[in-house]
N, C-alpha and C. Protein backbone atom coordinates (compact mmCIF):
# COMPACT_ATOMS: atom_id res chain seq x y z
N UNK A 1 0.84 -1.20 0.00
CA UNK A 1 0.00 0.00 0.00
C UNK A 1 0.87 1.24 0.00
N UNK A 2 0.52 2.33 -0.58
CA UNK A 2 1.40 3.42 -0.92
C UNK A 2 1.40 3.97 0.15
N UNK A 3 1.99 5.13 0.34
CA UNK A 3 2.14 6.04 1.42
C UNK A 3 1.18 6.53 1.45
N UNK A 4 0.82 7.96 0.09
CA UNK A 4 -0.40 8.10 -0.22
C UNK A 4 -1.09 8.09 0.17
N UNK A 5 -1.54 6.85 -0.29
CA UNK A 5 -3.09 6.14 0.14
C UNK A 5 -3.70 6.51 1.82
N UNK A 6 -2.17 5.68 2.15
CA UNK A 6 -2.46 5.54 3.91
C UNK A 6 -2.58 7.42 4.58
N UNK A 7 -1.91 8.22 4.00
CA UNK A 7 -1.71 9.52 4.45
C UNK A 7 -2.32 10.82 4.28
N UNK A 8 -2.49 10.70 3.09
CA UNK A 8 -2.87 11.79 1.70
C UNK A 8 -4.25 11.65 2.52
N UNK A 9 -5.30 11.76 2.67
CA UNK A 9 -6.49 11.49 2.67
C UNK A 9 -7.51 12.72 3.15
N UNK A 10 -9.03 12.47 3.21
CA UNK A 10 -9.78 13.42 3.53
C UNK A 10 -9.85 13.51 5.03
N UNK A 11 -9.76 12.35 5.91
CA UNK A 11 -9.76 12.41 7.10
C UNK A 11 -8.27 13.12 7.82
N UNK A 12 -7.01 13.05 6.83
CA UNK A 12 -6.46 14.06 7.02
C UNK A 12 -6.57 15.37 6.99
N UNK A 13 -6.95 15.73 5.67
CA UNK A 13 -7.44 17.38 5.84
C UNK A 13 -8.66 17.31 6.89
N UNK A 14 -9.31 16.86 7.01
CA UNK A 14 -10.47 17.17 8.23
C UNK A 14 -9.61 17.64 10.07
N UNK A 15 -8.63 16.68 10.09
CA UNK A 15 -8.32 16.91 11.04
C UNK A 15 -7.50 18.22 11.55
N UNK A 16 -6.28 18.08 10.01
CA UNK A 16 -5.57 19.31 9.86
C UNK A 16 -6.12 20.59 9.77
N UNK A 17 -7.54 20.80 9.44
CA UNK A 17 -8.01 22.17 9.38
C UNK A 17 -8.54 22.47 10.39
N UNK A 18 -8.84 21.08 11.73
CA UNK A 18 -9.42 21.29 13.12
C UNK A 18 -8.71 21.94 13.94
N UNK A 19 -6.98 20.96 13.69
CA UNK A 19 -6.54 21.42 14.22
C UNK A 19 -5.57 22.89 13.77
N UNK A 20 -5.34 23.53 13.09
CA UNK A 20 -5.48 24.54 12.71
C UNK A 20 -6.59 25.70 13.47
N UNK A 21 -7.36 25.21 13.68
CA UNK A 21 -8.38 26.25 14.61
C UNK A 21 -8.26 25.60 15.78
N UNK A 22 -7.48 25.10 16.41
CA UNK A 22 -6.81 25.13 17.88
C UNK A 22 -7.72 23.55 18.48
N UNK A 23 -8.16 22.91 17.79
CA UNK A 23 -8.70 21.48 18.57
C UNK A 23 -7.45 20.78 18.69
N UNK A 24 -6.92 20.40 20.15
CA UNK A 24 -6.31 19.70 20.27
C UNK A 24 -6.19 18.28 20.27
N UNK A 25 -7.49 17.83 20.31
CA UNK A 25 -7.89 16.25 20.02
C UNK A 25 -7.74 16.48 18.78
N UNK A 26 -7.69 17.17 17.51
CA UNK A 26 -7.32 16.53 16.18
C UNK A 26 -6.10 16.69 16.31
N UNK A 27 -5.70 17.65 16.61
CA UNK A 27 -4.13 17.37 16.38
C UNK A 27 -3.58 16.06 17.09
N UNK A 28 -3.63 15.90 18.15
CA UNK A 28 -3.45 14.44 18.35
C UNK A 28 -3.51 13.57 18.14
N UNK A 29 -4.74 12.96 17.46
CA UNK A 29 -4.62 12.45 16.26
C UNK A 29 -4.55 12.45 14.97
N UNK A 30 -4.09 13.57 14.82
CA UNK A 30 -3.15 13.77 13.40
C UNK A 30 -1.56 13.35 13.88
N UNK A 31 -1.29 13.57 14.94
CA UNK A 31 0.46 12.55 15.24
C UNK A 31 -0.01 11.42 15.23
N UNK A 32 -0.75 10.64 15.57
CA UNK A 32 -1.20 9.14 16.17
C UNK A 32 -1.10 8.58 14.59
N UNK A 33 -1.40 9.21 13.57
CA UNK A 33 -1.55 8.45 12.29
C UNK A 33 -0.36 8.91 11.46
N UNK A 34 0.24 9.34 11.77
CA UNK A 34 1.42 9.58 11.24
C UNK A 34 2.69 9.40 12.17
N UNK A 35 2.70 9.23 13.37
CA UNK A 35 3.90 8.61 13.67
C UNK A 35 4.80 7.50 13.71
N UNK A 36 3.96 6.63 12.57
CA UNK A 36 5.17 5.52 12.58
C UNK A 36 5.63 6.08 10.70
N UNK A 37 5.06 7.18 10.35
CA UNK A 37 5.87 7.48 9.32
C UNK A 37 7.00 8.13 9.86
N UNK A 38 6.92 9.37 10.29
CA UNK A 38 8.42 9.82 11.04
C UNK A 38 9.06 9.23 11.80
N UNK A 39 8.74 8.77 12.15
CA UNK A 39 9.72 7.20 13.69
C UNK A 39 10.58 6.72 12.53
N UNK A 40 9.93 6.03 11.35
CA UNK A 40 10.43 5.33 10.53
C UNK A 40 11.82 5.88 9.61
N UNK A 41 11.27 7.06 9.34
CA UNK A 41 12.25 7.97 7.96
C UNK A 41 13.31 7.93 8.86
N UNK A 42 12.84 8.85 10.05
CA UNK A 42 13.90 9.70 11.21
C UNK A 42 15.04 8.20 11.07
N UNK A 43 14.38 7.51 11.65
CA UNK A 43 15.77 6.07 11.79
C UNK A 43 16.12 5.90 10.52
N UNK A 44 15.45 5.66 9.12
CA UNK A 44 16.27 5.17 8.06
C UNK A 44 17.07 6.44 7.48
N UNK A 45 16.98 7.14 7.78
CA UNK A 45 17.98 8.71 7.48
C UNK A 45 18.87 9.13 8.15
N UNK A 46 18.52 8.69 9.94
CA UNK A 46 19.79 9.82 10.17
C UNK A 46 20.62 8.02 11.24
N UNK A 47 19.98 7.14 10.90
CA UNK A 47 20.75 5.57 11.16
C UNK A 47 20.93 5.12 12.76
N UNK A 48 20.42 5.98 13.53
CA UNK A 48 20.59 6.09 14.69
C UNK A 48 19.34 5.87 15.63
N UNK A 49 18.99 5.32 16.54
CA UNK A 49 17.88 4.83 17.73
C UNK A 49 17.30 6.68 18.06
N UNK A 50 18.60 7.08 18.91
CA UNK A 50 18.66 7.81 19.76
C UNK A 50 18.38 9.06 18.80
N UNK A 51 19.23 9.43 17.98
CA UNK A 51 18.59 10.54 16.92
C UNK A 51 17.09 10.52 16.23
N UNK A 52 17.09 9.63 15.59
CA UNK A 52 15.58 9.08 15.27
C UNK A 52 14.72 9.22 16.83
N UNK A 53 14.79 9.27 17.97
CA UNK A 53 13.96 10.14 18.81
C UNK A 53 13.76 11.39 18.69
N UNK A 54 15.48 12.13 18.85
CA UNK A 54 14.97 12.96 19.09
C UNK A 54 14.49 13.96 17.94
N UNK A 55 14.99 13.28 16.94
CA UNK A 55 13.80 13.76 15.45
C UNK A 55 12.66 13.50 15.32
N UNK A 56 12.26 12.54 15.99
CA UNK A 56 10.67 12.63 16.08
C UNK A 56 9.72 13.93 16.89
N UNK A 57 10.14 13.73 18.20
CA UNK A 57 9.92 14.66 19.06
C UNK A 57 9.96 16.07 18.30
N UNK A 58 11.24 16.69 17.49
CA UNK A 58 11.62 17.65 17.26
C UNK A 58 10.54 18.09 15.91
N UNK A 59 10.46 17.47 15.47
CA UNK A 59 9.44 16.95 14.09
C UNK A 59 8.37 17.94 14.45
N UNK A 60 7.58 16.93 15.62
CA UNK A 60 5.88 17.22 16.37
C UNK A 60 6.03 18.39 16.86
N UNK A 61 7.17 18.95 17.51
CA UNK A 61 7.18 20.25 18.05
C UNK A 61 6.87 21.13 16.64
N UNK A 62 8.18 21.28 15.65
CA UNK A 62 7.29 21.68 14.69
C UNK A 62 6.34 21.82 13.82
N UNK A 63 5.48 20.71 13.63
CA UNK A 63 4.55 21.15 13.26
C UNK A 63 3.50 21.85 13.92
N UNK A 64 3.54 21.26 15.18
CA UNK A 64 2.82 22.15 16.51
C UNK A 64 2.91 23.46 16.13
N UNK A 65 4.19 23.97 15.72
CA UNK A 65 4.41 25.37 15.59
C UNK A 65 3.94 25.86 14.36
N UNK A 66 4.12 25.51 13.44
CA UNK A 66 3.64 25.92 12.01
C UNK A 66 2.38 25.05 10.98
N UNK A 67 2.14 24.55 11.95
CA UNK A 67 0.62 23.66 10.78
C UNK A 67 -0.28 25.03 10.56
N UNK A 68 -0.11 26.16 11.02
CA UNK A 68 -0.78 26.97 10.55
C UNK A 68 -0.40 27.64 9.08
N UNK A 69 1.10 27.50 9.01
CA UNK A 69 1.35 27.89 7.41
C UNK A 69 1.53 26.15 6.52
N UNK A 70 0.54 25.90 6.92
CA UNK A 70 0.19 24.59 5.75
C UNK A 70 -0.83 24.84 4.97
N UNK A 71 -0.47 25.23 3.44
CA UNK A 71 -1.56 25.57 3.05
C UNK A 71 -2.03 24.85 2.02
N UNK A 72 -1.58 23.59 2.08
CA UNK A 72 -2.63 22.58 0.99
C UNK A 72 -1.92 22.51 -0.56
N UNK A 73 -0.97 23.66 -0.93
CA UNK A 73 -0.67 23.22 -2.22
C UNK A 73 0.40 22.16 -2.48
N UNK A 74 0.70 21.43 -1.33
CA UNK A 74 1.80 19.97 -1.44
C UNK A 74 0.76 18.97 -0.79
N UNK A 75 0.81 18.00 -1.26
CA UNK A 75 0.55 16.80 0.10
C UNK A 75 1.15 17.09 1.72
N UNK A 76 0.03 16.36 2.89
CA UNK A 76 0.48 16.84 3.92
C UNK A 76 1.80 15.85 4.11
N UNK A 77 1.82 14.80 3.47
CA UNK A 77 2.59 13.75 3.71
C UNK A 77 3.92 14.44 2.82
N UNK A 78 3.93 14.87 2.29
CA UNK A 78 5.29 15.80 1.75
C UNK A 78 6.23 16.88 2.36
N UNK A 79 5.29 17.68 3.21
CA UNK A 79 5.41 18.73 4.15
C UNK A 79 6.00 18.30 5.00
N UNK A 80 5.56 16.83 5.82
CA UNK A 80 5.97 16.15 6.15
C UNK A 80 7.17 15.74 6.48
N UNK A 81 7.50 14.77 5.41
CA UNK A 81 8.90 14.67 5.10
C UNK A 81 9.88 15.61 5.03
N UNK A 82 9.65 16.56 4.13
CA UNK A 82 10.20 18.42 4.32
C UNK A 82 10.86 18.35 5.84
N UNK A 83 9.95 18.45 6.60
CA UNK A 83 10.15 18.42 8.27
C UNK A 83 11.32 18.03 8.78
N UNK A 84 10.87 16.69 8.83
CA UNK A 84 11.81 15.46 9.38
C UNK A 84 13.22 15.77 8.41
N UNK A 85 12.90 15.48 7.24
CA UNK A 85 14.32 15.46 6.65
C UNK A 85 15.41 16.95 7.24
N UNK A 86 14.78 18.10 6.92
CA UNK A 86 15.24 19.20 7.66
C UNK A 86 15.78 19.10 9.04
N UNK A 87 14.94 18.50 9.81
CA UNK A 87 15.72 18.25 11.08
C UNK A 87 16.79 17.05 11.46
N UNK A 88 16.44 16.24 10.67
CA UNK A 88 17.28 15.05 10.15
C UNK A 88 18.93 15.86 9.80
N UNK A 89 18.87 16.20 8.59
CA UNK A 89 20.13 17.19 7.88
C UNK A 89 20.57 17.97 8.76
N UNK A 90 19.99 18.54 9.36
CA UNK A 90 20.66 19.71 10.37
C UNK A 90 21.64 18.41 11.22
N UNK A 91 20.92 17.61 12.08
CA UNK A 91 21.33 16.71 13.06
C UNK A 91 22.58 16.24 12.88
N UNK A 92 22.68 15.69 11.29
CA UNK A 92 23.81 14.82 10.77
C UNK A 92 24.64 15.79 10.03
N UNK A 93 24.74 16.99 9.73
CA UNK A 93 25.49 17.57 9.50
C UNK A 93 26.50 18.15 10.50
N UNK A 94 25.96 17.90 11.92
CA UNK A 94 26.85 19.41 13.23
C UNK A 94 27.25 17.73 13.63
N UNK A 95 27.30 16.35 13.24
CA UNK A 95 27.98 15.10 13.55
C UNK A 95 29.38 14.73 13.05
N UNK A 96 30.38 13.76 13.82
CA UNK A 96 31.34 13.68 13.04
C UNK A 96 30.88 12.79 12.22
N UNK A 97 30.30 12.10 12.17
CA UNK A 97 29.60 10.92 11.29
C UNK A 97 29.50 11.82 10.19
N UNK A 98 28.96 12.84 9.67
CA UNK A 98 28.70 13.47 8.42
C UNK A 98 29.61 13.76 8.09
N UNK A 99 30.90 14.13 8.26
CA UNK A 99 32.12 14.98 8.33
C UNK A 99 32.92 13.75 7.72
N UNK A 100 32.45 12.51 8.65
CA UNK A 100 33.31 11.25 8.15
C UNK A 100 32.73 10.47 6.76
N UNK A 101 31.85 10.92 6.54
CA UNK A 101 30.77 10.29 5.50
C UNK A 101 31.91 10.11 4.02
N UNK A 102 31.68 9.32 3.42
CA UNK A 102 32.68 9.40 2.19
C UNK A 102 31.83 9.62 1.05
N UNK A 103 32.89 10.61 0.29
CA UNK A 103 32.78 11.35 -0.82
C UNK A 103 32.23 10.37 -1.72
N UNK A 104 31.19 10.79 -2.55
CA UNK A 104 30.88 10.23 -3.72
C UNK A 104 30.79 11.25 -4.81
N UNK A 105 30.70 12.68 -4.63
CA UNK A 105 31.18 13.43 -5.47
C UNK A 105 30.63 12.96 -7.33
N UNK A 106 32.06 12.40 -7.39
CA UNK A 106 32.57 11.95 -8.50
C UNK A 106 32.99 10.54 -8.52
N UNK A 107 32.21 9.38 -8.95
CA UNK A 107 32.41 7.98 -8.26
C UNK A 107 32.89 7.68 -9.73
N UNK A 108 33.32 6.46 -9.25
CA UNK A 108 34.34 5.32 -10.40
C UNK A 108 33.05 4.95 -11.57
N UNK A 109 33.69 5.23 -13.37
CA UNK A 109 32.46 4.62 -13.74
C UNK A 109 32.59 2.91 -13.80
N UNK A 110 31.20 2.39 -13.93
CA UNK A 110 31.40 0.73 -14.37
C UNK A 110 31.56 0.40 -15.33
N UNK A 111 31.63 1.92 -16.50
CA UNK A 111 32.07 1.19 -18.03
C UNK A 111 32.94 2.11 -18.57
N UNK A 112 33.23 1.90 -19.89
CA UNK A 112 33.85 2.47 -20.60
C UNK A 112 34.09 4.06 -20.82
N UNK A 113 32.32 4.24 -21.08
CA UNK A 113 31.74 5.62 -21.41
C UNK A 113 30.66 5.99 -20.54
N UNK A 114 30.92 6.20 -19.59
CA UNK A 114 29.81 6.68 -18.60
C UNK A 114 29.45 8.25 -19.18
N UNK A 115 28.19 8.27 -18.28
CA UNK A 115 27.37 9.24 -18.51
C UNK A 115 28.10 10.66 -17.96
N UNK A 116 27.69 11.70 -18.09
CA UNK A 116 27.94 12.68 -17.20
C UNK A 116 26.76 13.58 -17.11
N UNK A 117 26.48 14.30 -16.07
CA UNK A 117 25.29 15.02 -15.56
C UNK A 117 25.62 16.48 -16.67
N UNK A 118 24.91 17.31 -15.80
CA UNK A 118 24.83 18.65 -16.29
C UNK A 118 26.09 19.66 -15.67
N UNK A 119 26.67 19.06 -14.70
CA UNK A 119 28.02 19.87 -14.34
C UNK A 119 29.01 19.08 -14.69
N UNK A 120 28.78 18.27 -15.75
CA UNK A 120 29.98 17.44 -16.37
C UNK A 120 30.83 16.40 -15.36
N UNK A 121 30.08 16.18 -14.40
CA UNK A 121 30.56 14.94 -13.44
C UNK A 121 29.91 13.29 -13.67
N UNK A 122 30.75 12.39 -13.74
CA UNK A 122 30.23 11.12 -14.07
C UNK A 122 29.46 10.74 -13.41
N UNK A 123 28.25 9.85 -14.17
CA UNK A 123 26.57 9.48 -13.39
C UNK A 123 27.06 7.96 -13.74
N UNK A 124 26.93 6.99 -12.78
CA UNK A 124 27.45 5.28 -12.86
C UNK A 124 26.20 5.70 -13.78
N UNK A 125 26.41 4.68 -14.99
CA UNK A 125 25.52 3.87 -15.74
C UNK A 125 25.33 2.53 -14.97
N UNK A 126 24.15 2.53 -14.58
CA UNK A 126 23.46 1.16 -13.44
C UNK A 126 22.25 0.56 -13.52
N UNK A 127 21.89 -0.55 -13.85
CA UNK A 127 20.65 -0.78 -13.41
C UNK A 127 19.98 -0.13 -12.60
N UNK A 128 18.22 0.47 -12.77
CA UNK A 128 17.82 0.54 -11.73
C UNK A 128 17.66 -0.38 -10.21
N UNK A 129 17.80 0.52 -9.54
CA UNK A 129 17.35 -0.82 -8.10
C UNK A 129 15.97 -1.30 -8.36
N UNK A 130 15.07 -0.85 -9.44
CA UNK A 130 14.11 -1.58 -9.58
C UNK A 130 13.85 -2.64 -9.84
N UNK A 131 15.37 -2.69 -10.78
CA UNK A 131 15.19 -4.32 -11.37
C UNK A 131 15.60 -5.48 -10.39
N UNK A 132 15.71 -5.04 -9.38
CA UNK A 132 16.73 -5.70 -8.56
C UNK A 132 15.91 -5.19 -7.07
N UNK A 133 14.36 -5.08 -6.74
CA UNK A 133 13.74 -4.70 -5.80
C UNK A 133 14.68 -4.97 -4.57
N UNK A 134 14.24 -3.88 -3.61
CA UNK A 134 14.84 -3.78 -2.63
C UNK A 134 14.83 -4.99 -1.71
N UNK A 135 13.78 -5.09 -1.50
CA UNK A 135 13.18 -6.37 -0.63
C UNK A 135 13.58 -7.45 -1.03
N UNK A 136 14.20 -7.78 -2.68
CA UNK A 136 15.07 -8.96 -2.73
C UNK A 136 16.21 -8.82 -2.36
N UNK A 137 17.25 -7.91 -2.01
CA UNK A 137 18.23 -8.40 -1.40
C UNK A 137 18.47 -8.04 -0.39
N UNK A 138 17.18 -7.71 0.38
CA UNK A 138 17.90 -7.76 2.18
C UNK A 138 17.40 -9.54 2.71
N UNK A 139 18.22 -9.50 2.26
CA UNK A 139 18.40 -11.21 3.16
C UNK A 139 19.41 -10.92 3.91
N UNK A 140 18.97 -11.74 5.09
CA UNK A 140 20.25 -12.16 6.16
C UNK A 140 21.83 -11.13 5.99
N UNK A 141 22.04 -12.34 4.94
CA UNK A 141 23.22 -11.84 4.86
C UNK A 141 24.12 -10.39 4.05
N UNK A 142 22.79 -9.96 3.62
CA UNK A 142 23.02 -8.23 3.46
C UNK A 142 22.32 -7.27 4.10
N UNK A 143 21.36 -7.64 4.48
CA UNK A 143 20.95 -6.41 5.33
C UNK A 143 21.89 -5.65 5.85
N UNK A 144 22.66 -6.50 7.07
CA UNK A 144 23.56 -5.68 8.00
C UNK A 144 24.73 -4.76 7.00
N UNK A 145 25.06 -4.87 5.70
CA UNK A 145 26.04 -4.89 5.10
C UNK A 145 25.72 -3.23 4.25
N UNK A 146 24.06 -3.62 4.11
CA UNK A 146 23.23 -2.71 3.06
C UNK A 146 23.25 -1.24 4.28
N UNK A 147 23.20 -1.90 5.78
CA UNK A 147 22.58 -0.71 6.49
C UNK A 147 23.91 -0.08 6.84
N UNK A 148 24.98 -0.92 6.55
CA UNK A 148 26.25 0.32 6.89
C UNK A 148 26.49 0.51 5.64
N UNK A 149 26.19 0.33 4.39
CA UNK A 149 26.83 0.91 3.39
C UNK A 149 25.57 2.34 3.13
N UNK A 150 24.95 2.37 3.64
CA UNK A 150 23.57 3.79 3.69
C UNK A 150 24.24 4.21 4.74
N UNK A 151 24.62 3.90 5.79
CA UNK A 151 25.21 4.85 6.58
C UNK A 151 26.63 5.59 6.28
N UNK A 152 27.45 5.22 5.42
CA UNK A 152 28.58 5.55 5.16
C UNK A 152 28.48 7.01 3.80
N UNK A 153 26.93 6.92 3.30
CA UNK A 153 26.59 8.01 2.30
C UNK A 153 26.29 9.16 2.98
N UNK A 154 26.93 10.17 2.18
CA UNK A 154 27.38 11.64 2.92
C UNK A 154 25.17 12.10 3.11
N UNK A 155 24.97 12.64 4.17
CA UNK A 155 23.68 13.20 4.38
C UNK A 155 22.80 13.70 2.93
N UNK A 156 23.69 14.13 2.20
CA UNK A 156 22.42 14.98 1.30
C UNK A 156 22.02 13.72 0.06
N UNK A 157 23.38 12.79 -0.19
CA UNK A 157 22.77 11.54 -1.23
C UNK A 157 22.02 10.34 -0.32
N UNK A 158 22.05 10.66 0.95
CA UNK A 158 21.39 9.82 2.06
C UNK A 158 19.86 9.79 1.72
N UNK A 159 19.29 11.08 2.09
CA UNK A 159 18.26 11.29 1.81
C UNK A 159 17.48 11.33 0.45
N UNK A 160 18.41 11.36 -0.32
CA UNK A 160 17.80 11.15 -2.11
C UNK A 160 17.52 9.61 -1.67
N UNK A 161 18.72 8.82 -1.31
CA UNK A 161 18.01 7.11 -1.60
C UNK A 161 17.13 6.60 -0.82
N UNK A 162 16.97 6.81 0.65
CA UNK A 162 16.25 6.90 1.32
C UNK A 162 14.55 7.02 0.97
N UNK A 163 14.61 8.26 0.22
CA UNK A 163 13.16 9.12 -0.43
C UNK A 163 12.67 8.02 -1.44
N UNK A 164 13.67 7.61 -2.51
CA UNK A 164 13.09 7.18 -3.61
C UNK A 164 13.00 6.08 -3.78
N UNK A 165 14.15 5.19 -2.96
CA UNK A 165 14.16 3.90 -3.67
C UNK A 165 13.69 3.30 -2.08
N UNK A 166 13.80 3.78 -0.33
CA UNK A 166 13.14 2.88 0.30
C UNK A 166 11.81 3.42 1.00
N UNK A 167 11.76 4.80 0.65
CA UNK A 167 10.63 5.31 0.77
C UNK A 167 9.63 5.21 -0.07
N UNK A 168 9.66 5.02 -1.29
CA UNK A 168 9.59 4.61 -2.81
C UNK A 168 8.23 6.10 -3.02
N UNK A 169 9.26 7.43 -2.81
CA UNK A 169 8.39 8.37 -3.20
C UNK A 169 8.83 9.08 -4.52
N UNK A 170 8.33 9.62 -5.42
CA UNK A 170 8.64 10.45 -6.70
C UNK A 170 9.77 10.86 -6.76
N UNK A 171 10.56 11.38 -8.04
CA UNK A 171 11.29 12.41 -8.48
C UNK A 171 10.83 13.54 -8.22
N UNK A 172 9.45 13.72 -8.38
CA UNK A 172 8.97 14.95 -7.92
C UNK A 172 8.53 15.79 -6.49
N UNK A 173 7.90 14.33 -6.12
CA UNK A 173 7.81 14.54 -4.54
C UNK A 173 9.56 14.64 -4.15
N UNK A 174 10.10 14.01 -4.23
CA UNK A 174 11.33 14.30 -3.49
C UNK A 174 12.03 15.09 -3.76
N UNK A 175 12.78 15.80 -4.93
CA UNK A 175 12.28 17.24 -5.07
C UNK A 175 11.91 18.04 -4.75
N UNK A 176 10.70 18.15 -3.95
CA UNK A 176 9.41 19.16 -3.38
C UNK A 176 10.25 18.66 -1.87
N UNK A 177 10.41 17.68 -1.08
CA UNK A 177 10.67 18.38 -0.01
C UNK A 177 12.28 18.39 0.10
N UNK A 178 13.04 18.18 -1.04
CA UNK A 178 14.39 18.48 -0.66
C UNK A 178 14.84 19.92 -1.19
N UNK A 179 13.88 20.44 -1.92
CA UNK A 179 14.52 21.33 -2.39
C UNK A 179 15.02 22.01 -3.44
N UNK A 180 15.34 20.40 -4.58
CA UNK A 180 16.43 20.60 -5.68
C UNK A 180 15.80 20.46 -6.91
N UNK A 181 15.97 21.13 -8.17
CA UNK A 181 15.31 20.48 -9.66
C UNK A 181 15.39 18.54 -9.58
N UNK A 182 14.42 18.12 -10.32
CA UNK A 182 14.18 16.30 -11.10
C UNK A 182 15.31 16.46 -11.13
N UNK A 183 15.84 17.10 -11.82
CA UNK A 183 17.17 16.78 -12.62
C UNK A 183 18.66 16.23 -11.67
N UNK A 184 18.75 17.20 -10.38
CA UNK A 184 19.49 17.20 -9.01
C UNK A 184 19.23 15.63 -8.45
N UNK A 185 17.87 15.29 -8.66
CA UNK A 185 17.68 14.12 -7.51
C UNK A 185 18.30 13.28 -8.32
N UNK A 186 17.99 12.76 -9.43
CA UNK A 186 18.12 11.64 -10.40
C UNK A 186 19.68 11.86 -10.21
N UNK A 187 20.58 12.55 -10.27
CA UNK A 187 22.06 12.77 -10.33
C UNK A 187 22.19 12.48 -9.00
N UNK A 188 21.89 12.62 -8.27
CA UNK A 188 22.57 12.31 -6.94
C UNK A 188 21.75 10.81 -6.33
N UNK A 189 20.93 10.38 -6.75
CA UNK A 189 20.54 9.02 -6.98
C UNK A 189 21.37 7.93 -7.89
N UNK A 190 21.88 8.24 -9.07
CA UNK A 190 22.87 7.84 -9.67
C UNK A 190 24.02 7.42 -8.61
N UNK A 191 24.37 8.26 -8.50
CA UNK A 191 25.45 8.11 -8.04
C UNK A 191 25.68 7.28 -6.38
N UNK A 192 24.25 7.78 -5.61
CA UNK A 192 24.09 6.73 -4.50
C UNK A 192 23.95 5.71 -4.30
N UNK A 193 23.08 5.46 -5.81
CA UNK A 193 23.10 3.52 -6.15
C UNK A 193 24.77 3.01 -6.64
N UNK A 194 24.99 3.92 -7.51
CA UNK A 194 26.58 3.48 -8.01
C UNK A 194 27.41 2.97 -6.73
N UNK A 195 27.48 3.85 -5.14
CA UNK A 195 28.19 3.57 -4.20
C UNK A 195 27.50 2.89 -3.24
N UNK A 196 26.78 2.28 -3.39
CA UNK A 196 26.02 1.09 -2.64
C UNK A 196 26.43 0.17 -3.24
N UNK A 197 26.26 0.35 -4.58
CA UNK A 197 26.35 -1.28 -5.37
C UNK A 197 27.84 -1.28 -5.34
N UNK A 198 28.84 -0.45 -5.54
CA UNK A 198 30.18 -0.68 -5.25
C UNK A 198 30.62 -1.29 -3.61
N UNK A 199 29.68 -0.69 -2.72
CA UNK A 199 30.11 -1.06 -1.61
C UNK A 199 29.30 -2.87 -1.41
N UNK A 200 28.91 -3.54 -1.83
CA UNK A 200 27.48 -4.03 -1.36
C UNK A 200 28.30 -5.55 -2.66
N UNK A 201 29.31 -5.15 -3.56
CA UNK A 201 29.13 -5.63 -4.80
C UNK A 201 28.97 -7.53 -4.32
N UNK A 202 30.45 -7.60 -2.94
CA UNK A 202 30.31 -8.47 -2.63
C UNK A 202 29.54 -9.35 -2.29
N UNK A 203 27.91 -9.07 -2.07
CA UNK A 203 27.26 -9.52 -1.05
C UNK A 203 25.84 -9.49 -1.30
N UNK A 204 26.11 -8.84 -3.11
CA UNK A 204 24.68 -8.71 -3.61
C UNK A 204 24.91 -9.06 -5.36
N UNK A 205 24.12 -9.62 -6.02
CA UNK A 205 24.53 -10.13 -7.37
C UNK A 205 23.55 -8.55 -8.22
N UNK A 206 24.57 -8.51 -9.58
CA UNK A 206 23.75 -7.41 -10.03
C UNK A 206 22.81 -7.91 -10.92
């Protein structure tokens, strides 16, 4: 079932416009149905128990503070993410973990004639991870392998793979809450699958 489906909905805007005029029982349950989406991102983004708290927490405070400038022209479930990821990025950026994160920049190509983006930096030519669904290769013996090679990606290509391929949200939605042109995500998606699958090569067939 999509995110969407579960999020997007009319019983959302019902609640969000309640609480917007100060009912605190909707707002409360407007967290109650959405907190195992942020519990969730917060941990698969910033890789941590203890951060993934206190990004949750930090999350609810803000929207507490600003659901009043929500004004309907994104999904609430986008705004959303916006949120978390923002407080996410901040978190893992003032970390040495981000500082230690390794460069992918400019990664190794896998062929001959690789691609290059629009600032003339090489894009791996790769299978999508589609062809190769996610859920088929966390077995056993990659999971643990898959979750430090996502942790070792510098914060800002963190959150591109994160968004698209295990969040499995748009080019466009992700985009909308990161910030950047289609064009930005798909390039820095490139290149996050390129250094997964380089890191991972052992332990996953392409």
């Amino acid at each position: 079932m999509s995110h969407q489906t579960k999020y997007d909905t009319a019983d959302d805007l019902a609640l969000i416009a309640a609480a917007q005029k100060g009912d605190q029982r909707a707002f409360s349950k407007l967290v109650q149905r959405h907190e195992d989406l942020v519990y969730r991102y917060a941990f698969k983004l910033c890789r941590n128990e203890e951060s993934a708290e206190e990004v949750f927490q930090d999350t609810f405070v803000n929207v507490y503070r600003k659901l009043g400038q929500f004004d309907r022209r994104s999904k609430f479930s986008t705004w959303l993410y916006r949120v978390v990821t923002n407080n996410c990025l901040m978190r893992l950026r003032k970390t040495k973990l981000a500082r230690a994160s390794f460069s992918i920049d400019v990664p190794e190509g896998f062929t001959n004639h690789p691609m290059m983006d629009e600032d003339g930096h090489v894009v791996q030519t790769i299978p999508s991870w589609r062809e190769t669904p996610l859920d088929g290769v966390l077995h056993r013996e990659t999971r643990h392998h898959l979750d430090e090679a996502i942790a070792k990606l510098p914060p800002d290509y963190r959150s591109v793979f994160v968004l698209r391929d295990v969040e499995e949200r748009s080019a466009e939605e992700t985009s909308k809450i990161l910030g950047l042109t289609v064009p930005a995500v798909k390039s820095r998606l490139h290149r996050a699958r390129a250094f997964l699958r380089e890191e991972l090569h052992g332990y996953m067939k392409a």
